[in-house]
PDB file of N, CA and C in Angstrom:
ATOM      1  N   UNK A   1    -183.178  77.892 113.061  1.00  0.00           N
ATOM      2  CA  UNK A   1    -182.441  79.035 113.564  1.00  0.00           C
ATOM      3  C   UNK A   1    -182.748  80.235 112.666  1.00  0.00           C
ATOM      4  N   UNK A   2    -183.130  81.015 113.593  1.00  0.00           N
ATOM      5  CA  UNK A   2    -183.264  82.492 112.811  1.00  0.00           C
ATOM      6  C   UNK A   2    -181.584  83.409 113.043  1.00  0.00           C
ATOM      7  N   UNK A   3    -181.829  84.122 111.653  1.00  0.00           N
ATOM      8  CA  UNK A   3    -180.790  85.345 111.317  1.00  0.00           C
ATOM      9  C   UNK A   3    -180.891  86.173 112.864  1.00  0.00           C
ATOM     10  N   UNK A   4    -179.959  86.652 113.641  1.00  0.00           N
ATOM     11  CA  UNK A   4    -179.776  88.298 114.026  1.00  0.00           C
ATOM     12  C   UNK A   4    -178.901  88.890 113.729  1.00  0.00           C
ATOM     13  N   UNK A   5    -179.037  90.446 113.457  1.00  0.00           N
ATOM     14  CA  UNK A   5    -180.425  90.668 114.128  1.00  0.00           C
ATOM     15  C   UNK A   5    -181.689  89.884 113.163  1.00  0.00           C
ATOM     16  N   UNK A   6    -182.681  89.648 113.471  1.00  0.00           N
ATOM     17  CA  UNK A   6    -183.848  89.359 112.710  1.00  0.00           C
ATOM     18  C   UNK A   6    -184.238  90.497 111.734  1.00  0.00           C
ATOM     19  N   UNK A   7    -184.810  89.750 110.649  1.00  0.00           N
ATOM     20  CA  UNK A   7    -184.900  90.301 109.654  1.00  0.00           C
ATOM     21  C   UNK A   7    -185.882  90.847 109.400  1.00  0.00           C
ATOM     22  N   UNK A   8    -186.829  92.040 108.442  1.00  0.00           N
ATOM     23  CA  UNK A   8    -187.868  92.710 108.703  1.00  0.00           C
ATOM     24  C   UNK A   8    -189.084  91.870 108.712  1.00  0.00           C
ATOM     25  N   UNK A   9    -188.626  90.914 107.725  1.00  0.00           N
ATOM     26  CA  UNK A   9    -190.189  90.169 107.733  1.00  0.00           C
ATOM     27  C   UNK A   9    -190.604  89.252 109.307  1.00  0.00           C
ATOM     28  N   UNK A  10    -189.330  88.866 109.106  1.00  0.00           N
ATOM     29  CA  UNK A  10    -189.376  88.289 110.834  1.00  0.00           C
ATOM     30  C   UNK A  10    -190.156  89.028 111.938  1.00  0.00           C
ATOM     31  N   UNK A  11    -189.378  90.198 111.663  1.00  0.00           N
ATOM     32  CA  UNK A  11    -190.033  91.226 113.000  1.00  0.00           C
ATOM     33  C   UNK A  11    -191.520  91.455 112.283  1.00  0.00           C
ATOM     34  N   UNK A  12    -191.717  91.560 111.333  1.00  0.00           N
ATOM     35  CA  UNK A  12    -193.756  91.883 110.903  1.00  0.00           C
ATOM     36  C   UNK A  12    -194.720  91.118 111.453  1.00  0.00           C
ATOM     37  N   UNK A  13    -193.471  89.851 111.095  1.00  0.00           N
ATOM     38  CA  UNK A  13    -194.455  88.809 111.820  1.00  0.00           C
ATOM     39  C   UNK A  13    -194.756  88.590 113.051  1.00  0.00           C
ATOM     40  N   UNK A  14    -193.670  89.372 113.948  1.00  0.00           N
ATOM     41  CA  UNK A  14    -194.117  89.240 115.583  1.00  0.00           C
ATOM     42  C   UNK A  14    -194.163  90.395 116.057  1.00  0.00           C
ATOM     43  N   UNK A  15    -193.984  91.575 115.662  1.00  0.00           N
ATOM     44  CA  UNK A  15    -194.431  92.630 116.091  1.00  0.00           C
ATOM     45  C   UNK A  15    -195.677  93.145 116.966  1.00  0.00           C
ATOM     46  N   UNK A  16    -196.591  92.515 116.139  1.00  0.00           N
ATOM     47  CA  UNK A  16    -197.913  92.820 116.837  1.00  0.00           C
ATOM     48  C   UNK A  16    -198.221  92.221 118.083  1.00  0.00           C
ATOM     49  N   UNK A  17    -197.448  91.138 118.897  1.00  0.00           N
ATOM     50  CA  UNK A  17    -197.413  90.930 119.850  1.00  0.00           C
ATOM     51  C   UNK A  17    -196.754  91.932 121.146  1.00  0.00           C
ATOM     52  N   UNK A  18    -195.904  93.106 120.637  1.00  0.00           N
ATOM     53  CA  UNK A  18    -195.354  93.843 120.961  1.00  0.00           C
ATOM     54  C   UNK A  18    -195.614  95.225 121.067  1.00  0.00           C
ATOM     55  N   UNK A  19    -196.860  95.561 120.593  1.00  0.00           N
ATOM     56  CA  UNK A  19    -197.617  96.594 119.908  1.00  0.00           C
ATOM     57  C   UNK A  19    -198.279  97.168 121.390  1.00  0.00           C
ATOM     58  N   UNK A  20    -198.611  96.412 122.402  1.00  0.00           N
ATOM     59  CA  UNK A  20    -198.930  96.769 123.346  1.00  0.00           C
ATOM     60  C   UNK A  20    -198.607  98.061 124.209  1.00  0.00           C
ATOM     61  N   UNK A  21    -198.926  98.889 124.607  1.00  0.00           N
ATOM     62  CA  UNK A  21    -198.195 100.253 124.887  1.00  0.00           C
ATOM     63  C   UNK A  21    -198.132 100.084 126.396  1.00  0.00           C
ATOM     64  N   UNK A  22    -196.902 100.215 126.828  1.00  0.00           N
ATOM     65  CA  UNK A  22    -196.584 100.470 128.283  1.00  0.00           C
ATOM     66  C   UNK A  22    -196.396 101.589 128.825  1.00  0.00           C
ATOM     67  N   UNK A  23    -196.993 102.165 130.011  1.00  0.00           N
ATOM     68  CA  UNK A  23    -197.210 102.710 130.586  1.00  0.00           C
ATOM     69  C   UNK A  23    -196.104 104.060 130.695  1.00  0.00           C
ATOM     70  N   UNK A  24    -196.106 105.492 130.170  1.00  0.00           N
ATOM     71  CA  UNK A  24    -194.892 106.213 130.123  1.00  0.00           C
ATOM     72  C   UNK A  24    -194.372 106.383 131.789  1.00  0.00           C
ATOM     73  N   UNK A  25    -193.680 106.545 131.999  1.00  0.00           N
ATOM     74  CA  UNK A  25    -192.601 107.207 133.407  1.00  0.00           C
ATOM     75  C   UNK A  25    -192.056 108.445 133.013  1.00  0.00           C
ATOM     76  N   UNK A  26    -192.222 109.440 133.656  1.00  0.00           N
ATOM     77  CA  UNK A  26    -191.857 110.892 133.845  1.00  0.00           C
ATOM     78  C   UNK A  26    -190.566 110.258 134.455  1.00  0.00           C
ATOM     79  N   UNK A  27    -190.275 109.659 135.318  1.00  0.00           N
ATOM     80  CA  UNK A  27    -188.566 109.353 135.613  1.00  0.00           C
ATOM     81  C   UNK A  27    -188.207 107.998 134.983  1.00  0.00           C
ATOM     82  N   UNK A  28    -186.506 107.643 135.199  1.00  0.00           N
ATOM     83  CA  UNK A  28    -186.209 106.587 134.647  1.00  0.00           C
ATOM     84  C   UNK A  28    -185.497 106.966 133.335  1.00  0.00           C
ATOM     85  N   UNK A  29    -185.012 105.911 132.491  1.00  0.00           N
ATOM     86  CA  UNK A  29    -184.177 106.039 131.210  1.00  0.00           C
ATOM     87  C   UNK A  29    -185.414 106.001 130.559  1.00  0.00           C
ATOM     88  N   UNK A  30    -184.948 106.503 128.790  1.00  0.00           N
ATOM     89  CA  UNK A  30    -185.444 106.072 128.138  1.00  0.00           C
ATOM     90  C   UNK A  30    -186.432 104.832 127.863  1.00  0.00           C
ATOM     91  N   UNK A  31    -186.989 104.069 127.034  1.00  0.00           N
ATOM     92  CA  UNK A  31    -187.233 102.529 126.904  1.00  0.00           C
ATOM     93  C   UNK A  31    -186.589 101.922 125.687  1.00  0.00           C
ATOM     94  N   UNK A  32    -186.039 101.333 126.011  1.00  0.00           N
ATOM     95  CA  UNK A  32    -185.141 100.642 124.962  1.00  0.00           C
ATOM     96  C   UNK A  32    -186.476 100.201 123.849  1.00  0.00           C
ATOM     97  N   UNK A  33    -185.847  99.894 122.252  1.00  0.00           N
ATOM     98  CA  UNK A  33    -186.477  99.296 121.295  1.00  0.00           C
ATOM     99  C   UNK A  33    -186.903  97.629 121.503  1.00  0.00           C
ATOM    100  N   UNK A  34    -188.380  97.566 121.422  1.00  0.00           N
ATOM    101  CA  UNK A  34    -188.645  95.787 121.676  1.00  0.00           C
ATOM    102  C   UNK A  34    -188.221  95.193 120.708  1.00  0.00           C
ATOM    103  N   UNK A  35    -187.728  95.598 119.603  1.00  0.00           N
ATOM    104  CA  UNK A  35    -187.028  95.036 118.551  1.00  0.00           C
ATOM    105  C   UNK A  35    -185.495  94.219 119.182  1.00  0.00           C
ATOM    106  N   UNK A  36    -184.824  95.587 119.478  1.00  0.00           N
ATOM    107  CA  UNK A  36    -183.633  95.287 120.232  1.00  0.00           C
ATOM    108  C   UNK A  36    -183.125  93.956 121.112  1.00  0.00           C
ATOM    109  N   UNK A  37    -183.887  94.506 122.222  1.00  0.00           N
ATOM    110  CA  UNK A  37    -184.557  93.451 123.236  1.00  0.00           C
ATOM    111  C   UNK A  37    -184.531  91.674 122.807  1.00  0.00           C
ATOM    112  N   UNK A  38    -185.515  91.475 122.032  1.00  0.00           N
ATOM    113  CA  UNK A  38    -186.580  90.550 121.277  1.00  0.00           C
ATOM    114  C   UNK A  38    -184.865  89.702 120.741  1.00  0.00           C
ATOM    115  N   UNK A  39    -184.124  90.483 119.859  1.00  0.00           N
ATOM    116  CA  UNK A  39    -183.241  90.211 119.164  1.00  0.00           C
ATOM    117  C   UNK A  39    -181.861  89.912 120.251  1.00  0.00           C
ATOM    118  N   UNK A  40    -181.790  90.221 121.510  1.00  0.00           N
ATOM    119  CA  UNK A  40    -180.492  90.053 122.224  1.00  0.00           C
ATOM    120  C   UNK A  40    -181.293  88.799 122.886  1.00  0.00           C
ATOM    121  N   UNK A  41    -182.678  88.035 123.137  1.00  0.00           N
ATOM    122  CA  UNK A  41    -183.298  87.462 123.718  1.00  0.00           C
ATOM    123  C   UNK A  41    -182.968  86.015 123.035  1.00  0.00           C
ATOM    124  N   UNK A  42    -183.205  86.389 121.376  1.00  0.00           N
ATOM    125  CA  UNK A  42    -183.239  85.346 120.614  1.00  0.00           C
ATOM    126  C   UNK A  42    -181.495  85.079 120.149  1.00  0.00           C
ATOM    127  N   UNK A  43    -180.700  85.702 120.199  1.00  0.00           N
ATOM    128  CA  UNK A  43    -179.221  85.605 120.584  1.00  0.00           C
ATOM    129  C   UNK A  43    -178.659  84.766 121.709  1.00  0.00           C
ATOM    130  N   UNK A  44    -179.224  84.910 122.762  1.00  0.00           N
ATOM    131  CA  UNK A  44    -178.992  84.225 124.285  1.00  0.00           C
ATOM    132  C   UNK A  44    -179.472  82.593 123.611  1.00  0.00           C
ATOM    133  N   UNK A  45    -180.581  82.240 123.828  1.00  0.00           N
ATOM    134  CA  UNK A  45    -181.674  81.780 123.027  1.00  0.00           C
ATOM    135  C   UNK A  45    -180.967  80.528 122.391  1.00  0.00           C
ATOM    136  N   UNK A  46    -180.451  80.998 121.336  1.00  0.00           N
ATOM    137  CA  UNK A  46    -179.817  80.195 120.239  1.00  0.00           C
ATOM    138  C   UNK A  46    -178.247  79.823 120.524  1.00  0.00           C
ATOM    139  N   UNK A  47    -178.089  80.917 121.061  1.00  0.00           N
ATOM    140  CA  UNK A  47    -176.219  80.555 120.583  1.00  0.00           C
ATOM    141  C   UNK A  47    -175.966  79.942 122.425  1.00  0.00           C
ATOM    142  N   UNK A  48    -177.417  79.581 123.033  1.00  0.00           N
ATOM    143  CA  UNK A  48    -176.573  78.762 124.317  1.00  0.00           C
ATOM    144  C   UNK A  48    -175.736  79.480 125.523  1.00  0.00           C
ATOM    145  N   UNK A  49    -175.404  81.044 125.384  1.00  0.00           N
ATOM    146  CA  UNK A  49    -174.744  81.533 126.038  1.00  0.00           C
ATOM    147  C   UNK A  49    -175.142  82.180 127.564  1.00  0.00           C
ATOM    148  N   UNK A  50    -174.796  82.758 128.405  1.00  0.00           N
ATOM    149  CA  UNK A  50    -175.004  83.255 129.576  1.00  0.00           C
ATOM    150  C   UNK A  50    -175.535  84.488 129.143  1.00  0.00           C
ATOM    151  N   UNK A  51    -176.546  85.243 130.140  1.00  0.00           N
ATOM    152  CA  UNK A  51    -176.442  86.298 130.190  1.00  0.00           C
ATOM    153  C   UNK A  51    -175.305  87.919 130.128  1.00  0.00           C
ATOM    154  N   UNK A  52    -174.039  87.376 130.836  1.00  0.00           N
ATOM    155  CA  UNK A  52    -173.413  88.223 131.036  1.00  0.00           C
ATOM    156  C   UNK A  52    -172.523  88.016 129.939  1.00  0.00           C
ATOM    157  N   UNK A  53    -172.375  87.198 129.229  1.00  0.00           N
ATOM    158  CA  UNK A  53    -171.926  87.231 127.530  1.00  0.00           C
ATOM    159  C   UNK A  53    -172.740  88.059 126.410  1.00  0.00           C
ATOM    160  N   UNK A  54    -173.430  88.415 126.748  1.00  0.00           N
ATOM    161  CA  UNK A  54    -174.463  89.077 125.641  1.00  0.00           C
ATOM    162  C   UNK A  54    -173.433  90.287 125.299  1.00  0.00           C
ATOM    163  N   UNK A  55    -173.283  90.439 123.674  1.00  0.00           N
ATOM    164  CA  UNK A  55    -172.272  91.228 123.174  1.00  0.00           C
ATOM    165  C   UNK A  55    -173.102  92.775 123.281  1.00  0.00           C
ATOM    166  N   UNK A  56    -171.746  93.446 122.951  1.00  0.00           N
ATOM    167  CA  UNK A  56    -172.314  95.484 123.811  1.00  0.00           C
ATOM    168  C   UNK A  56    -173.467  96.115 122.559  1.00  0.00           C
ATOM    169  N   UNK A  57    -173.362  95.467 121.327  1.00  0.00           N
ATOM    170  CA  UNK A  57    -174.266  95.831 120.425  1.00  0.00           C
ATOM    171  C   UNK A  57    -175.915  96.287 121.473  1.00  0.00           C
ATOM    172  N   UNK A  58    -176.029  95.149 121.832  1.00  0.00           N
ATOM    173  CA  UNK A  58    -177.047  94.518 122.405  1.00  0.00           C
ATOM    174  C   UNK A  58    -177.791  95.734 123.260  1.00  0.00           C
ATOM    175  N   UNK A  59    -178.899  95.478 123.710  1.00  0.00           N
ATOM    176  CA  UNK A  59    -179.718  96.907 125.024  1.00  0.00           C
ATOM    177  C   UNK A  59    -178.473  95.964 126.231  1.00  0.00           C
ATOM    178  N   UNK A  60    -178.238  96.664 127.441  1.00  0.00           N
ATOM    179  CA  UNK A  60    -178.057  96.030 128.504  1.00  0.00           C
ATOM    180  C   UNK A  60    -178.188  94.245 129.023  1.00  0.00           C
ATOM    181  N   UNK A  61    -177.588  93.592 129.542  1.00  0.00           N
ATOM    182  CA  UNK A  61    -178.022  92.253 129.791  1.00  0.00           C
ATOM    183  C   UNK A  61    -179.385  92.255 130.899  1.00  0.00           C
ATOM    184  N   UNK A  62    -179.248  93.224 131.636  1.00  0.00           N
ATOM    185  CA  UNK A  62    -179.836  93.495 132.994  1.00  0.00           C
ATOM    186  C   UNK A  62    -181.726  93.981 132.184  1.00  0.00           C
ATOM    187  N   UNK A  63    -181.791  94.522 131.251  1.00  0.00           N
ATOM    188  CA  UNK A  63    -182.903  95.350 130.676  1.00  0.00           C
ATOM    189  C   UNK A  63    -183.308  93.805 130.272  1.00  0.00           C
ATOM    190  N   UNK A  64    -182.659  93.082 129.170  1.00  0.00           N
ATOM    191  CA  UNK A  64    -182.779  91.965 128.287  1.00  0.00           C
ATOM    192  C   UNK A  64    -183.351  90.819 128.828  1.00  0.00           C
ATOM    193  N   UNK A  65    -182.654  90.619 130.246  1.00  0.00           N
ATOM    194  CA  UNK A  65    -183.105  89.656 130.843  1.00  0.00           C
ATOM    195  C   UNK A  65    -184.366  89.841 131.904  1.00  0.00           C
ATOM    196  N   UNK A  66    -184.507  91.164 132.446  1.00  0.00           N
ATOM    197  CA  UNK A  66    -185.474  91.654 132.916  1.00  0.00           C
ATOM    198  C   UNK A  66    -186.931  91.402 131.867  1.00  0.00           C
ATOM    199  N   UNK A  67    -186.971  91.869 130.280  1.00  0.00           N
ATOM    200  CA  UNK A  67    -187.600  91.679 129.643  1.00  0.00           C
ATOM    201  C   UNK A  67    -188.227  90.280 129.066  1.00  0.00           C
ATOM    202  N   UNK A  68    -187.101  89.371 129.062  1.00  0.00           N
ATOM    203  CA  UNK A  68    -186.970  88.114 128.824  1.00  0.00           C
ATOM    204  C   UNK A  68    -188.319  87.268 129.924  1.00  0.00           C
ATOM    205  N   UNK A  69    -188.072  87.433 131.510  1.00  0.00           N
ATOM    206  CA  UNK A  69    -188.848  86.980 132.220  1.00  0.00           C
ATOM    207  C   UNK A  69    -190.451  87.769 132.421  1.00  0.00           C
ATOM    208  N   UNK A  70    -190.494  88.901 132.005  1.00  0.00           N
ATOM    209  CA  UNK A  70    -191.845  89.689 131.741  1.00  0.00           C
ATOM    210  C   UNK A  70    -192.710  88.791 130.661  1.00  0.00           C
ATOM    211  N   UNK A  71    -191.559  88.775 129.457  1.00  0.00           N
ATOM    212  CA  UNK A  71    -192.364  88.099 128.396  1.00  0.00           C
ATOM    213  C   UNK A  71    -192.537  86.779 128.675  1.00  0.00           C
ATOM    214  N   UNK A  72    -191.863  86.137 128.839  1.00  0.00           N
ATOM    215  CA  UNK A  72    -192.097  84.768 129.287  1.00  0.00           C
ATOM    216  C   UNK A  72    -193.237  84.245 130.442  1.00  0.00           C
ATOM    217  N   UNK A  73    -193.387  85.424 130.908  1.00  0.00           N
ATOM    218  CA  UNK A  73    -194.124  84.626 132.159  1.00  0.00           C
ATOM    219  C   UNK A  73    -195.515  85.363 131.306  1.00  0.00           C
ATOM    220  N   UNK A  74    -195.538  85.849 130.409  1.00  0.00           N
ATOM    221  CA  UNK A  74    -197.004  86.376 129.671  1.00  0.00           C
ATOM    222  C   UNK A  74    -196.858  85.456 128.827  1.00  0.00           C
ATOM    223  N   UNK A  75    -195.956  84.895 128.113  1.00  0.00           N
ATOM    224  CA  UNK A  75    -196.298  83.784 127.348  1.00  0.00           C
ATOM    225  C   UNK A  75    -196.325  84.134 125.414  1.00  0.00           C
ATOM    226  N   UNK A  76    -195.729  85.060 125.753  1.00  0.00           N
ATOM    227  CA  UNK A  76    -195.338  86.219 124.803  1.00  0.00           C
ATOM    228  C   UNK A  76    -194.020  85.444 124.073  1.00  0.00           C
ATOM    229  N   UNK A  77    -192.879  85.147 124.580  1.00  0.00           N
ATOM    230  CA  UNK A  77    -191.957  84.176 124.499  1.00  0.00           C
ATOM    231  C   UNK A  77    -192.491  82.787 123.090  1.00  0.00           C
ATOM    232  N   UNK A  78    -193.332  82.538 124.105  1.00  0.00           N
ATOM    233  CA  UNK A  78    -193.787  80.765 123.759  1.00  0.00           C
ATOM    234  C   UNK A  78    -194.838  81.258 121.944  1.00  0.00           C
ATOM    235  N   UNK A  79    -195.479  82.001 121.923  1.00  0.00           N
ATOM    236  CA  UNK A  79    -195.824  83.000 120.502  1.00  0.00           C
ATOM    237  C   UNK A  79    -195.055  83.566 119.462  1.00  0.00           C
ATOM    238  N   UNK A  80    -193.864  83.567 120.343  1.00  0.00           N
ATOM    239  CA  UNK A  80    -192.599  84.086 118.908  1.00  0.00           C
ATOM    240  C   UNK A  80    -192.361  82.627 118.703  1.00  0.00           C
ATOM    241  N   UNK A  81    -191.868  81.967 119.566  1.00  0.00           N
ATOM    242  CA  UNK A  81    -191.110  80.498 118.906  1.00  0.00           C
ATOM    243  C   UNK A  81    -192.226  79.826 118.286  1.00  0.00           C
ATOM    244  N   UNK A  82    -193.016  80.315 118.385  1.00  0.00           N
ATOM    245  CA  UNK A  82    -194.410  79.195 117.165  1.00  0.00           C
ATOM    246  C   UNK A  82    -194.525  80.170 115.952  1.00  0.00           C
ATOM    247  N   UNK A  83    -194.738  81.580 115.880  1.00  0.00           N
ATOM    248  CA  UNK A  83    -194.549  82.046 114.341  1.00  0.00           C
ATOM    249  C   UNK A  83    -193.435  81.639 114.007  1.00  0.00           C
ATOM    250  N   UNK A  84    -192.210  81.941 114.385  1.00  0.00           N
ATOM    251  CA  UNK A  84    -190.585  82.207 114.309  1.00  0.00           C
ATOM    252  C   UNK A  84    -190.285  80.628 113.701  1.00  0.00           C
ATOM    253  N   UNK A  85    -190.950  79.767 114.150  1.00  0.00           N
ATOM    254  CA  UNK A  85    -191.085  78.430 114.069  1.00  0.00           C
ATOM    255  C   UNK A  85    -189.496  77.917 114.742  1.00  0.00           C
ATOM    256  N   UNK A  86    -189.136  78.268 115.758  1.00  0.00           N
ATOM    257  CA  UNK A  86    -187.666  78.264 116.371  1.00  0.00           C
ATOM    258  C   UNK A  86    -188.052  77.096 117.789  1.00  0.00           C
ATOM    259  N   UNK A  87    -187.082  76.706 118.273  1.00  0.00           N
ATOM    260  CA  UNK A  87    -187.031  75.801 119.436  1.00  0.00           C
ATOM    261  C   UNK A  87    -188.094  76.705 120.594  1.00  0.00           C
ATOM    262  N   UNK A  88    -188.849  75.923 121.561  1.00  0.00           N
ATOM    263  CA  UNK A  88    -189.294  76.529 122.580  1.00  0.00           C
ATOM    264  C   UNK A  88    -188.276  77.444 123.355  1.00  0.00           C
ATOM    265  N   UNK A  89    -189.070  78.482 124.063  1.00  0.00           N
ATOM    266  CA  UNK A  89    -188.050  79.253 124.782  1.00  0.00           C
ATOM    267  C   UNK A  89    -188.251  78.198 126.457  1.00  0.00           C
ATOM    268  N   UNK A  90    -187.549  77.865 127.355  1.00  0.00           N
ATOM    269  CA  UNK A  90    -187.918  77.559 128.627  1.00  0.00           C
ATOM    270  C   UNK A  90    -188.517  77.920 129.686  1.00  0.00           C
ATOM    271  N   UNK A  91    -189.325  77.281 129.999  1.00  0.00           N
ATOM    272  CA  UNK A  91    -190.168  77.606 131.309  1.00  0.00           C
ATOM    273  C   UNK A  91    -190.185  78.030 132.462  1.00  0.00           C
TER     274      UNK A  91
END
């Protein structure tokens, strides 16, 4: 089990998987921090809970979990839990 939020070295170490630049939008919100994200992901993750439990610290559940299945289905997911050395994320 990792600390959250995760800690800097934590994030050094998976950052660069994240480094990828997405595409700007002239409309729309802001983009939330992949730090953020990454960290309400690995919260869900660990502590077993639902989505709609995710505490208000957190980006949105709706952004989190949106992000959650982007990364996962890139496989982006399954790369943190092998540096992170943490349980698989699910398939």
């Amino acid at each position: 089990m990792i600390e959250i939020p995760m800690s800097d070295a934590n994030w050094i170490r998976v950052k660069p998987l994240f480094d990828t630049p997405e595409p700007a939008s002239a409309r729309g919100r802001p983009r939330r921090d992949a730090r953020q994200i990454l960290d309400a992901i690995l919260w869900v993750h660990q502590s077993g809970e639902k989505w709609h439990r995710l505490p208000a610290h957190f980006p949105p559940q709706q952004t989190c979990y949106a992000k959650y299945i982007v990364w996962r289905r890139a496989g982006i997911l399954h790369r943190v839990a092998s540096i992170l050395e943490i349980k698989p994320f699910d398939s």
